[in-house]
Protein backbone atom coordinates (compact mmCIF):
# COMPACT_ATOMS: atom_id res chain seq x y z
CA UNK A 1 109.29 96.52 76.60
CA UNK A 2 111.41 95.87 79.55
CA UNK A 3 108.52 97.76 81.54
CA UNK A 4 105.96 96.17 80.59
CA UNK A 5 107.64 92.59 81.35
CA UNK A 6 109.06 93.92 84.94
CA UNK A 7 105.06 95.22 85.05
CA UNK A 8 104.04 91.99 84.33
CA UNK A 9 106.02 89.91 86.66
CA UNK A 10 105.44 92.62 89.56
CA UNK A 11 101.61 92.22 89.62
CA UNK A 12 102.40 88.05 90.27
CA UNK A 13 104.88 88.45 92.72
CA UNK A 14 102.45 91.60 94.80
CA UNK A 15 99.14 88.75 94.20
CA UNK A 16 101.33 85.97 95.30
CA UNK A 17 101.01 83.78 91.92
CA UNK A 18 104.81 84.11 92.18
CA UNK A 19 106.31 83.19 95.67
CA UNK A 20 109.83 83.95 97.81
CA UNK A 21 111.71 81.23 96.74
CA UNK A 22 110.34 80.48 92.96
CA UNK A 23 112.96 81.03 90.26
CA UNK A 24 112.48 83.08 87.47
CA UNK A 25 113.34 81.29 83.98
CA UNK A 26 114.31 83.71 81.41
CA UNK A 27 113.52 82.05 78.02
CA UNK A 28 110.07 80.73 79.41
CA UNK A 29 108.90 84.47 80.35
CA UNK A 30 109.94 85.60 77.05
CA UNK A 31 108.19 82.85 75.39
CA UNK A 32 104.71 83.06 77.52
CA UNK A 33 105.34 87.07 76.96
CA UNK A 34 105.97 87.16 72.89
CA UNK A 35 109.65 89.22 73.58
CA UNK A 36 113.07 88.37 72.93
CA UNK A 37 115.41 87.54 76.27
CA UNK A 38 117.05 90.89 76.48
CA UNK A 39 113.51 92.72 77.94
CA UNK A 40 113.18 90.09 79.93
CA UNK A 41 116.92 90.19 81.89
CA UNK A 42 116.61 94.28 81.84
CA UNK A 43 112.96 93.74 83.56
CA UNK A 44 114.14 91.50 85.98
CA UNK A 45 116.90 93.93 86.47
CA UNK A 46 114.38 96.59 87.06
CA UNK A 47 112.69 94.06 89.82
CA UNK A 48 116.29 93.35 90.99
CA UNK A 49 116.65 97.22 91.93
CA UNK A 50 113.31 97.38 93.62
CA UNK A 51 114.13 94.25 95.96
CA UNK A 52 111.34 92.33 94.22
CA UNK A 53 113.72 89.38 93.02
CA UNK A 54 117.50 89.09 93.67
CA UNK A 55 120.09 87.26 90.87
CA UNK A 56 122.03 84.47 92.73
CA UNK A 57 125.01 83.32 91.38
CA UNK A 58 125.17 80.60 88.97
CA UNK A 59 121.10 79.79 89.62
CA UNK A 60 119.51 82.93 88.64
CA UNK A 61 117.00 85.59 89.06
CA UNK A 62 114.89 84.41 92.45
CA UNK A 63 111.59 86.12 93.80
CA UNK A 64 112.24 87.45 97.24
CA UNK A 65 109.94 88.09 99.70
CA UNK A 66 108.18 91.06 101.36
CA UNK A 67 106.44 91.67 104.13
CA UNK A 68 103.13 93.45 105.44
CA UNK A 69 105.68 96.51 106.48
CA UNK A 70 107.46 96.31 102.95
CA UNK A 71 104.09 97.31 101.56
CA UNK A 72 103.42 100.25 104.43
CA UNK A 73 106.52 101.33 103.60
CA UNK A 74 106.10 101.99 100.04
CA UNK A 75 102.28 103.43 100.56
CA UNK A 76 103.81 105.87 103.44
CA UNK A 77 106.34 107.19 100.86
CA UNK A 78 103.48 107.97 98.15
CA UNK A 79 100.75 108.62 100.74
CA UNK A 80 103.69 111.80 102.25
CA UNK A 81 104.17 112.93 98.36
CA UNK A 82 101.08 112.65 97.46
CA UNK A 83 99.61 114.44 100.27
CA UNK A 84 102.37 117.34 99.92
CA UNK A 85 100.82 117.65 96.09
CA UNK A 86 97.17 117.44 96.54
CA UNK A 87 98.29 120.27 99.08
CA UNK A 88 99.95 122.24 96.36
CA UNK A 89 97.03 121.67 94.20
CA UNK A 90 94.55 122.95 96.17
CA UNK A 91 96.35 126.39 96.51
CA UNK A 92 97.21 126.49 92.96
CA UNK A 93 94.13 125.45 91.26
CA UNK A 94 92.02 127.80 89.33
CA UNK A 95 87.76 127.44 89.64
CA UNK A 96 87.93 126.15 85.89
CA UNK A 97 90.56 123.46 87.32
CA UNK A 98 88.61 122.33 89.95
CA UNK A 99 85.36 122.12 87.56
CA UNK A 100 87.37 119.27 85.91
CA UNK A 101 88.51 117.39 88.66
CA UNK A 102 84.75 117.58 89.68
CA UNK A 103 83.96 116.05 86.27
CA UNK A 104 86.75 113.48 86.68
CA UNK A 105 85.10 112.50 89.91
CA UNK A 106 81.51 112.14 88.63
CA UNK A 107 82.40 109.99 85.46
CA UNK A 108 84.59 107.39 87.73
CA UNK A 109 81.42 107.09 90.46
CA UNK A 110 78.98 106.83 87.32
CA UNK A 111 81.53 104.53 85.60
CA UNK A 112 81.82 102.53 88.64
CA UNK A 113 77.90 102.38 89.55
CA UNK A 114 77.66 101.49 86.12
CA UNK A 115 80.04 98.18 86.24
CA UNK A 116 82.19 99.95 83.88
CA UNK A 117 86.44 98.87 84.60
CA UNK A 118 86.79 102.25 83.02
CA UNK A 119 86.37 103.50 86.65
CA UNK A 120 89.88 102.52 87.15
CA UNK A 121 91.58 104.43 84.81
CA UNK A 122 88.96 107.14 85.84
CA UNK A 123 90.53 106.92 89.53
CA UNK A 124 93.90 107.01 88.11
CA UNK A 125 93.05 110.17 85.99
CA UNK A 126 91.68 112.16 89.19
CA UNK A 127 94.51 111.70 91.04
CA UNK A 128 97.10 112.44 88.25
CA UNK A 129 95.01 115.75 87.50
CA UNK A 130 95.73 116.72 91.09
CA UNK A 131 99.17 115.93 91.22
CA UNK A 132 99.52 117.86 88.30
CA UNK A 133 97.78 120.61 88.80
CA UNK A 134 100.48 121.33 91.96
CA UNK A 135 103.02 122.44 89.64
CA UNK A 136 106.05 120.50 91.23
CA UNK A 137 106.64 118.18 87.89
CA UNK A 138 110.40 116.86 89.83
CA UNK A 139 107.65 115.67 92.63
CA UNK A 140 105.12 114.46 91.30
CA UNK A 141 107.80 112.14 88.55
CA UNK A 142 108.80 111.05 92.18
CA UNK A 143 105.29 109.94 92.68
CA UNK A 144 105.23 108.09 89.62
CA UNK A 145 108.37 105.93 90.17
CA UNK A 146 106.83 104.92 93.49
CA UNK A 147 103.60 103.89 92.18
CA UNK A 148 105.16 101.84 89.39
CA UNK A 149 105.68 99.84 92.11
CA UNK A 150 102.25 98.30 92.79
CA UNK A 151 100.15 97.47 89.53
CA UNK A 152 97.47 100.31 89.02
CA UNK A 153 95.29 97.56 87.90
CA UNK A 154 96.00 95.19 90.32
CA UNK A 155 95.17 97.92 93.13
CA UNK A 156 92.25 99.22 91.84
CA UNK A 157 90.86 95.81 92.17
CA UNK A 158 91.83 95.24 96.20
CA UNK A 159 88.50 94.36 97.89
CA UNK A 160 87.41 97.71 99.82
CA UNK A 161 89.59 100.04 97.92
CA UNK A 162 86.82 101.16 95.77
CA UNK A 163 84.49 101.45 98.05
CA UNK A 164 87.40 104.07 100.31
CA UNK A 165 88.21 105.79 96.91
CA UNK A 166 84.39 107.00 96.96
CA UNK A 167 84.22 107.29 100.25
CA UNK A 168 87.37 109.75 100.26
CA UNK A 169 86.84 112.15 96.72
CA UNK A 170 83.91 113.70 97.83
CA UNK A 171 85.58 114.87 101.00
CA UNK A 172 88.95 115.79 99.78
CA UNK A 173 87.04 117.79 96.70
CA UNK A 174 84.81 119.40 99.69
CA UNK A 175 88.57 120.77 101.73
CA UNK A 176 90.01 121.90 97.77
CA UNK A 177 86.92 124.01 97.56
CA UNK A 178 87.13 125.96 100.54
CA UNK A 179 90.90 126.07 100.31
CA UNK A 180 91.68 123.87 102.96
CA UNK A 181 95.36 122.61 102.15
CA UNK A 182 95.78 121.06 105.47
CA UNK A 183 92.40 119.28 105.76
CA UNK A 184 93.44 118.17 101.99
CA UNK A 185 96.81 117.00 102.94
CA UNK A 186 95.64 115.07 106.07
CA UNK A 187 92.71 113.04 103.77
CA UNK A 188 95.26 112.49 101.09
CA UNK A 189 97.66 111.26 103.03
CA UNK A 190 94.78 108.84 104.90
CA UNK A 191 93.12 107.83 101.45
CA UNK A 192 96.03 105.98 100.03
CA UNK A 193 97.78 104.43 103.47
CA UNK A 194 94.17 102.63 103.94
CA UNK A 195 94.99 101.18 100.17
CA UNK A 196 98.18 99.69 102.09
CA UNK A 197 95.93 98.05 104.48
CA UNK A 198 93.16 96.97 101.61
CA UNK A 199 95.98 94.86 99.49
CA UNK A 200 98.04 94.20 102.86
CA UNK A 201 94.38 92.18 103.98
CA UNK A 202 93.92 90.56 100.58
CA UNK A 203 97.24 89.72 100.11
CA UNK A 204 96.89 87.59 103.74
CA UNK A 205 93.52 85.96 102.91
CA UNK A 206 95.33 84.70 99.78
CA UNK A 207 97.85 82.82 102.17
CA UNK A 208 100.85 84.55 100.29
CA UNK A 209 102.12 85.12 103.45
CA UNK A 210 102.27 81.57 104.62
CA UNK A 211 105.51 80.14 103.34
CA UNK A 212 108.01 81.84 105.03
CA UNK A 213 110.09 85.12 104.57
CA UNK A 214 112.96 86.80 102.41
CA UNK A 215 115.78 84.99 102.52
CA UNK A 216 113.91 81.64 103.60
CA UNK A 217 115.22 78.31 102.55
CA UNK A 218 113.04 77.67 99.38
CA UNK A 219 115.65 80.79 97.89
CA UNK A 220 118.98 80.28 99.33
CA UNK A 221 118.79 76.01 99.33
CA UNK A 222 117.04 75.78 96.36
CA UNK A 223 119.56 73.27 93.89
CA UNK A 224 121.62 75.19 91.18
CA UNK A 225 119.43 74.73 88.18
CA UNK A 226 122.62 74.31 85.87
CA UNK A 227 123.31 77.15 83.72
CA UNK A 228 121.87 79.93 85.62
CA UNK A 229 117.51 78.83 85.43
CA UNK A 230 116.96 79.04 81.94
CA UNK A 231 118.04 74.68 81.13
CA UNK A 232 115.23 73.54 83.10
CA UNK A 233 111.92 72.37 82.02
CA UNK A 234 109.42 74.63 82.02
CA UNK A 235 106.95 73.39 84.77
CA UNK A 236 102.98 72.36 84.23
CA UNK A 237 100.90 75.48 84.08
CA UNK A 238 97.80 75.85 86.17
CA UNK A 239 95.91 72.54 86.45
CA UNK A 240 99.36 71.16 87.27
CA UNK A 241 99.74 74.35 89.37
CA UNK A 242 103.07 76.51 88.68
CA UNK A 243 103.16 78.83 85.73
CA UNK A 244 105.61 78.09 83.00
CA UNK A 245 107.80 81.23 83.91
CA UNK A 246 108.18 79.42 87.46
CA UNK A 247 110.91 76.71 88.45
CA UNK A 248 110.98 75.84 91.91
């Protein structure tokens, strides 16, 4: 449960619908989320340990900020693993094995031709064949906490990342079938830092980069909200323009 709400409140802070600065009211997330307030402080917690909000004292959890690098920096760490097991893979994998992640690949570019939003999981399920298939289960669990990181479903949707994940397949499936663990390491690695710059472009048309930085004023002067930020009112929703789970 606590995943799901720290998965939740992840995907608004990475889309900007949360910004640096907005506190976090406990007893209005649980409420718009149908949980009780204990998944809700251990998913903030969660958030607190990946740098995505911080818990100041006496006003309460606060979304920090991050910057175009933050995101590089968290792509370059699964684009170095994930390259190092789509390396493994293609050494390891039998002619059966590589069969399926040919079939993986033709029902996600039929699924996606199609209109189908199954192509996302599809993409997801090619990928966590491969890393897989490398037999290094310590590395690719290493993998997984990294990607936890950024919403699969939020970063299947980035405008051109689609359009790179069929551009790339075909050619990394092309250096697995000759063998090629370097070629396949190199493409891997280049396939999911251009998702970096995909969201890292979205994320700037969407202005979420256009009220300042971590740190900035709107977190650190913000006015004590009482008894940490749970007291407050809970704010107008859309139409009025904040979300409920938002105080500023």
């Amino acid at each position: 449960m606590s995943g799901s709400v720290a998965s939740h409140l992840r995907e608004k802070i990475i889309s900007g619908q949360l910004k640096p600065g907005d506190f976090l009211r406990i007893d209005a997330i649980a409420s718009e989320m149908g949980v009780s307030t204990t998944p809700v402080r251990e998913g903030l917690l969660l958030l607190q340990s990946e740098s995505f909000v911080r818990l100041l004292p006496r006003r309460g959890f606060v979304v920090n900020s991050f910057t175009p690098d933050d995101l590089r920096d968290i792509f370059w760490a699964q684009a170095v693993i994930g390259a190092e097991l789509a390396a493994r893979a293609t050494a390891r994998m039998s002619k059966e094995d590589f069969a399926k992640l040919q079939q993986l690949d033709c029902e996600h570019d039929k699924a996606f031709q199609a209109g189908d939003d199954n192509h996302v999981q599809l993409g997801y399920e090619f990928h966590r064949f491969i890393n897989l298939a490398a037999g290094s289960p310590r590395l690719a669990l290493l993998l997984g906490t990294l990607a936890r990181q950024l919403p699969k479903q939020f970063y299947a949707s980035i405008e051109g990342q689609v359009s790179d994940t069929l551009q790339y397949h075909p050619i990394i499936l092309d250096a697995m079938r000759v063998k090629d663990a370097e070629a396949v390491r190199s493409l891997m690695f280049r396939h999911i830092m251009s998702g970096a710059e995909n969201l890292i472009a979205s994320l700037e048309r969407a202005g979420t980069w256009g009220r300042g930085t971590a740190g900035s004023p709107a977190a650190d002067d913000a006015p004590p909200p009482g008894d940490a930020a749970e007291a407050a009112p809970a704010p107008k929703t859309r139409g009025g323009a904040r979300s409920r789970a938002v105080r500023r």
